[in-house]
Protein backbone atom coordinates (compact mmCIF):
# COMPACT_ATOMS: atom_id res chain seq x y z
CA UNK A 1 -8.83 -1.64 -4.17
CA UNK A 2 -9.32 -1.66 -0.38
CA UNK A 3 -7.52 0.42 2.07
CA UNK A 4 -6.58 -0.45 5.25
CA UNK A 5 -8.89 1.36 8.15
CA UNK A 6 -7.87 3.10 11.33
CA UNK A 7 -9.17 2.91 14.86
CA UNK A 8 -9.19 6.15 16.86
CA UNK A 9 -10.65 7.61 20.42
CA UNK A 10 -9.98 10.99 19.14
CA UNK A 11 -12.12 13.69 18.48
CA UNK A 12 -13.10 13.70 14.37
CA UNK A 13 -10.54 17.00 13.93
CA UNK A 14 -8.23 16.09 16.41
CA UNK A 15 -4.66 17.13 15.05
CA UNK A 16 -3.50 13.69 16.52
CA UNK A 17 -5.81 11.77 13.32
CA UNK A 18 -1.81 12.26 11.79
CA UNK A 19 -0.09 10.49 14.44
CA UNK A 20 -3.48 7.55 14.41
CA UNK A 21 -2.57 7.41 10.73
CA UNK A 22 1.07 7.10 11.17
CA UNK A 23 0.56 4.29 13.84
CA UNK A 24 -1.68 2.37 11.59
CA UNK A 25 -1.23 2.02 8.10
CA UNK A 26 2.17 3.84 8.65
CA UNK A 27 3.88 0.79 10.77
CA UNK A 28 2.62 -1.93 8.07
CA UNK A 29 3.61 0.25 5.60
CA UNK A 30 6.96 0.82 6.88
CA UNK A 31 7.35 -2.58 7.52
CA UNK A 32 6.28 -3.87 3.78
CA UNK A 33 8.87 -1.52 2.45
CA UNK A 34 11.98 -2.82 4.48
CA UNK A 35 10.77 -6.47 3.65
CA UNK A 36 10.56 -5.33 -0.62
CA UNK A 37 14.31 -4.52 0.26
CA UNK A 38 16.37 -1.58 -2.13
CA UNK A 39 14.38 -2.05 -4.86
CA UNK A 40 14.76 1.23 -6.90
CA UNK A 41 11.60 0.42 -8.98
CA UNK A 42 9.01 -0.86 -6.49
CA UNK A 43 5.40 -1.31 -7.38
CA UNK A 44 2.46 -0.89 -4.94
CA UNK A 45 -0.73 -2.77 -5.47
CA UNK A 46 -3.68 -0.99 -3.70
CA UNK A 47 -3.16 2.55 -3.22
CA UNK A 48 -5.02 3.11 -0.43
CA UNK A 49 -3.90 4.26 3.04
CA UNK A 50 -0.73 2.01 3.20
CA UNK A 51 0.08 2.55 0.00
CA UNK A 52 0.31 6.41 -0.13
CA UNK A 53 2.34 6.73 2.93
CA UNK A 54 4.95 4.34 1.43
CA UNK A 55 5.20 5.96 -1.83
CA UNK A 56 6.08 9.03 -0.22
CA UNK A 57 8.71 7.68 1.86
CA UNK A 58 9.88 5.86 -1.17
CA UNK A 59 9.94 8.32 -3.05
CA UNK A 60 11.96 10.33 -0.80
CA UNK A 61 14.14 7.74 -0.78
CA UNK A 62 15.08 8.21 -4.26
CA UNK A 63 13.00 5.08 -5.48
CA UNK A 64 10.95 5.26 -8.56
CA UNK A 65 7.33 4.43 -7.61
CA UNK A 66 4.98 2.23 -9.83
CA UNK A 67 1.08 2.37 -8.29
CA UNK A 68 -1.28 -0.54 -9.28
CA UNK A 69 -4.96 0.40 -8.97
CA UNK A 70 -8.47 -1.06 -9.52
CA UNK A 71 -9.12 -1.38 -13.00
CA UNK A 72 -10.56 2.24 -14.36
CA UNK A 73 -10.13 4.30 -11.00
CA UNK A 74 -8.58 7.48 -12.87
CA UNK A 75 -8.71 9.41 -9.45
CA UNK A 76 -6.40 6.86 -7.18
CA UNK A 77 -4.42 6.72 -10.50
CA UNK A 78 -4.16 10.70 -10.96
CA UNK A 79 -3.41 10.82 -6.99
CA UNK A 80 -0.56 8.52 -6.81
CA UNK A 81 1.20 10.35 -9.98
CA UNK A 82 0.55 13.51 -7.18
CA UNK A 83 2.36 11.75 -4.77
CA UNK A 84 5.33 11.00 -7.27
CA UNK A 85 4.35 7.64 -8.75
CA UNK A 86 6.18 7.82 -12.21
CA UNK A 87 3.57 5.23 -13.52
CA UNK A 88 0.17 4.35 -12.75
CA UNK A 89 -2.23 2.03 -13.88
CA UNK A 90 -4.78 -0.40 -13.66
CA UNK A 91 -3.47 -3.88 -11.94
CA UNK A 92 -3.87 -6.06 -14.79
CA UNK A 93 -1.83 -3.41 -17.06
CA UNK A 94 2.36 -4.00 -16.94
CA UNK A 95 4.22 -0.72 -16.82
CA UNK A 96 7.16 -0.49 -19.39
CA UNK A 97 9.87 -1.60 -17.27
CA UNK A 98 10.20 -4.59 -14.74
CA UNK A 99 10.18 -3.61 -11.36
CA UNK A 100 12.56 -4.83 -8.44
CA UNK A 101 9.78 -5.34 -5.85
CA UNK A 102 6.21 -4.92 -5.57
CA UNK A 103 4.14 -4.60 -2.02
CA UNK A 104 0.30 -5.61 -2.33
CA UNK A 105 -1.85 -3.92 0.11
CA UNK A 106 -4.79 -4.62 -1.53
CA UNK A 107 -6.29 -8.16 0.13
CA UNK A 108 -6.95 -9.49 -3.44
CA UNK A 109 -5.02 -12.67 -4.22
CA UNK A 110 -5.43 -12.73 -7.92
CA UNK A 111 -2.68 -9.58 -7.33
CA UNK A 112 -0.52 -11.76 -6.47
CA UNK A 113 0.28 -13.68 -9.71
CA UNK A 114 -0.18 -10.07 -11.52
CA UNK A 115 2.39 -8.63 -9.12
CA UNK A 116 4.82 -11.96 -9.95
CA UNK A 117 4.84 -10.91 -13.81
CA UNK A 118 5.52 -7.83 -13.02
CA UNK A 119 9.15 -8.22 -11.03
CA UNK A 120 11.99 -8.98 -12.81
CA UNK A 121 14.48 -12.05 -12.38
CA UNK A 122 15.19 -12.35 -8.65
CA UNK A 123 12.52 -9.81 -7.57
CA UNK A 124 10.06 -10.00 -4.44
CA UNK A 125 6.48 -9.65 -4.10
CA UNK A 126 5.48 -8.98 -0.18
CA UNK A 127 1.75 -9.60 0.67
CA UNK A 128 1.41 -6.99 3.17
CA UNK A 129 -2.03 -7.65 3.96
CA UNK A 130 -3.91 -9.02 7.06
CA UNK A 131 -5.92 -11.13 4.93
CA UNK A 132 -6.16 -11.97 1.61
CA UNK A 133 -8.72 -13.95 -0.74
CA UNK A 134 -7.11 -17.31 -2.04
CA UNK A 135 -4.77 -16.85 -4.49
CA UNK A 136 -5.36 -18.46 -7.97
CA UNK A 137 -3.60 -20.81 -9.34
CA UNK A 138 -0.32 -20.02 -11.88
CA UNK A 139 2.24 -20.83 -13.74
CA UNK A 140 5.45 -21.93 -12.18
CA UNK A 141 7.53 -20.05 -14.74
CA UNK A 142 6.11 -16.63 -12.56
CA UNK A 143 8.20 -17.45 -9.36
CA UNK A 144 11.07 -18.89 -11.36
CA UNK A 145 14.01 -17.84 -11.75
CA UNK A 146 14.74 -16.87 -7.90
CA UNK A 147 11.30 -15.01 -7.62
CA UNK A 148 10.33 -14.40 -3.97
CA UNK A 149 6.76 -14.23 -2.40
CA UNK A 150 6.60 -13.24 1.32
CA UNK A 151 4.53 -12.11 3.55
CA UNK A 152 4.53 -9.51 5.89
CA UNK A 153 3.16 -10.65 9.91
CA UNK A 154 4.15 -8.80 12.61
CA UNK A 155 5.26 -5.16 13.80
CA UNK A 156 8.16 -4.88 16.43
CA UNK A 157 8.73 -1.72 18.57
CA UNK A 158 12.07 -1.20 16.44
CA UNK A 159 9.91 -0.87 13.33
CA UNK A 160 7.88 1.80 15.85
CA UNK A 161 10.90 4.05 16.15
CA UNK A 162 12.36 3.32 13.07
CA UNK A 163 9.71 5.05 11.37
CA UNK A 164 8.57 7.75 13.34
CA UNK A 165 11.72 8.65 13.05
CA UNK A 166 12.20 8.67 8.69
CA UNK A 167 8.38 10.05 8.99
CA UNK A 168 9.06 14.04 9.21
CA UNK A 169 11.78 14.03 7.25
CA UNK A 170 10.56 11.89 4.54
CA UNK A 171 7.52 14.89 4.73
CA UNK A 172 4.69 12.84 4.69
CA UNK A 173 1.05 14.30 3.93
CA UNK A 174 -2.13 11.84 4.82
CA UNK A 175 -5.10 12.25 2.90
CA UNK A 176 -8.07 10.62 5.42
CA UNK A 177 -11.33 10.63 5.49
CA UNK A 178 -13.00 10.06 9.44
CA UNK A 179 -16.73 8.26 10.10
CA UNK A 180 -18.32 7.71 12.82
CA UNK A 181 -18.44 4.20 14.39
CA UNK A 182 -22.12 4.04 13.13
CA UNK A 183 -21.43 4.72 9.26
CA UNK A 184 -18.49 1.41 9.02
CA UNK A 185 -20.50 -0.50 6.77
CA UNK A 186 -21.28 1.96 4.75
CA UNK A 187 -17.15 2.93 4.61
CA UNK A 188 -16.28 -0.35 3.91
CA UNK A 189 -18.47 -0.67 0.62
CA UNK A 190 -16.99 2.76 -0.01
CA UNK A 191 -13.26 0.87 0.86
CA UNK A 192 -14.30 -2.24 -1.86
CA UNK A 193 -15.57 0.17 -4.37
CA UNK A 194 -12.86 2.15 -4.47
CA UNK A 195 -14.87 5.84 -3.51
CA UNK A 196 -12.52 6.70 -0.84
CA UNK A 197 -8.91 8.18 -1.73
CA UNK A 198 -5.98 7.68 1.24
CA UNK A 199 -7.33 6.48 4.20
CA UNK A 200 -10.29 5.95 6.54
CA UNK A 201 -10.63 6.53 9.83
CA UNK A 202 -13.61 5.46 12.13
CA UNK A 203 -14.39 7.68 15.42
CA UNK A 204 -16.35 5.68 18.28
């Protein structure tokens, strides 16, 4: 599943890649994670660069964490159960328990019915992306029952402080990748095809 990708104009080993990261696929993180609400069991969908910076905060938070990955990628799989994740799986696979919430940060919208079957009576499903492929068609019966399906937008500067502030206490590690400018269509085949674990960051 994709991740999302950084900008940066600093140097490749620049100690300040952290605070890039953080800025980045922290904020919409962050932001994804307020919207899913206190859902103790909260699935992520894409466990890319987003998605392994909220599982740690999550997790911190004393939420169990439920990681959906492409289909077969044993190595995002094995890295979210690193990271905490007390399941993880392929996206088309349920885990054993419904969840509360699920955040998809994958831009995939065939996740998005997956993600609906997956949440209990009265759960949400936020779409956390920046785009997103159309999503299929499906059966009503999915959002029933006081379902909800939103979509995350826009960042505000209280989201900004709000999580730089949980971010060294929750502990957070980032596992990145950086490219040079010149190399970003070869990263984002690596991004579809699922080669890349974390995130990835390209230098001008």
């Amino acid at each position: 599943m994709s991740a999302f990708s950084c900008w940066s104009t600093q140097p490749i080993h620049s100690p300040n890649l952290f605070s890039n990261r953080l800025l980045c696929a922290g904020l919409i993180g962050w932001r994804s994670l307020v919207m899913a609400g206190r859902a103790e069991r909260l699935g992520i969908y894409g466990f890319g660069a987003a998605g392994h910076i909220v599982a740690q905060v999550a997790r911190w938070q004393g939420r169990s964490v439920y990681a959906f990955t492409r289909s077969g990628d044993i190595a995002a799989q094995d890295f979210a159960r690193r990271l905490g994740a007390v399941w993880a799986g392929g996206s088309e696979q349920l885990p054993d328990t419904p969840l509360d919430a699920a955040i998809i940060y994958a831009p995939a919208g065939q996740l998005v019915p997956a993600a609906l079957r997956a949440v209990r009576k009265g759960g949400r499903v936020v779409c956390a992306g920046i785009h997103m492929s159309d999503i299929p068609s499906f059966p009503y019966d999915l959002l029933w029952q006081e379902r909800q399906l939103v979509s995350v937008a826009n960042l505000t500067r209280q989201d900004g402080l709000d999580f730089l502030k949980i971010a060294p206490q929750a502990g957070i590690q980032t596992e990145t990748t950086a490219f040079p400018l010149v190399e970003a269509n070869d990263v984002l085949t690596k991004l579809r095809t699922g080669q890349l674990l974390g995130a990835a960051v390209l230098k001008p």
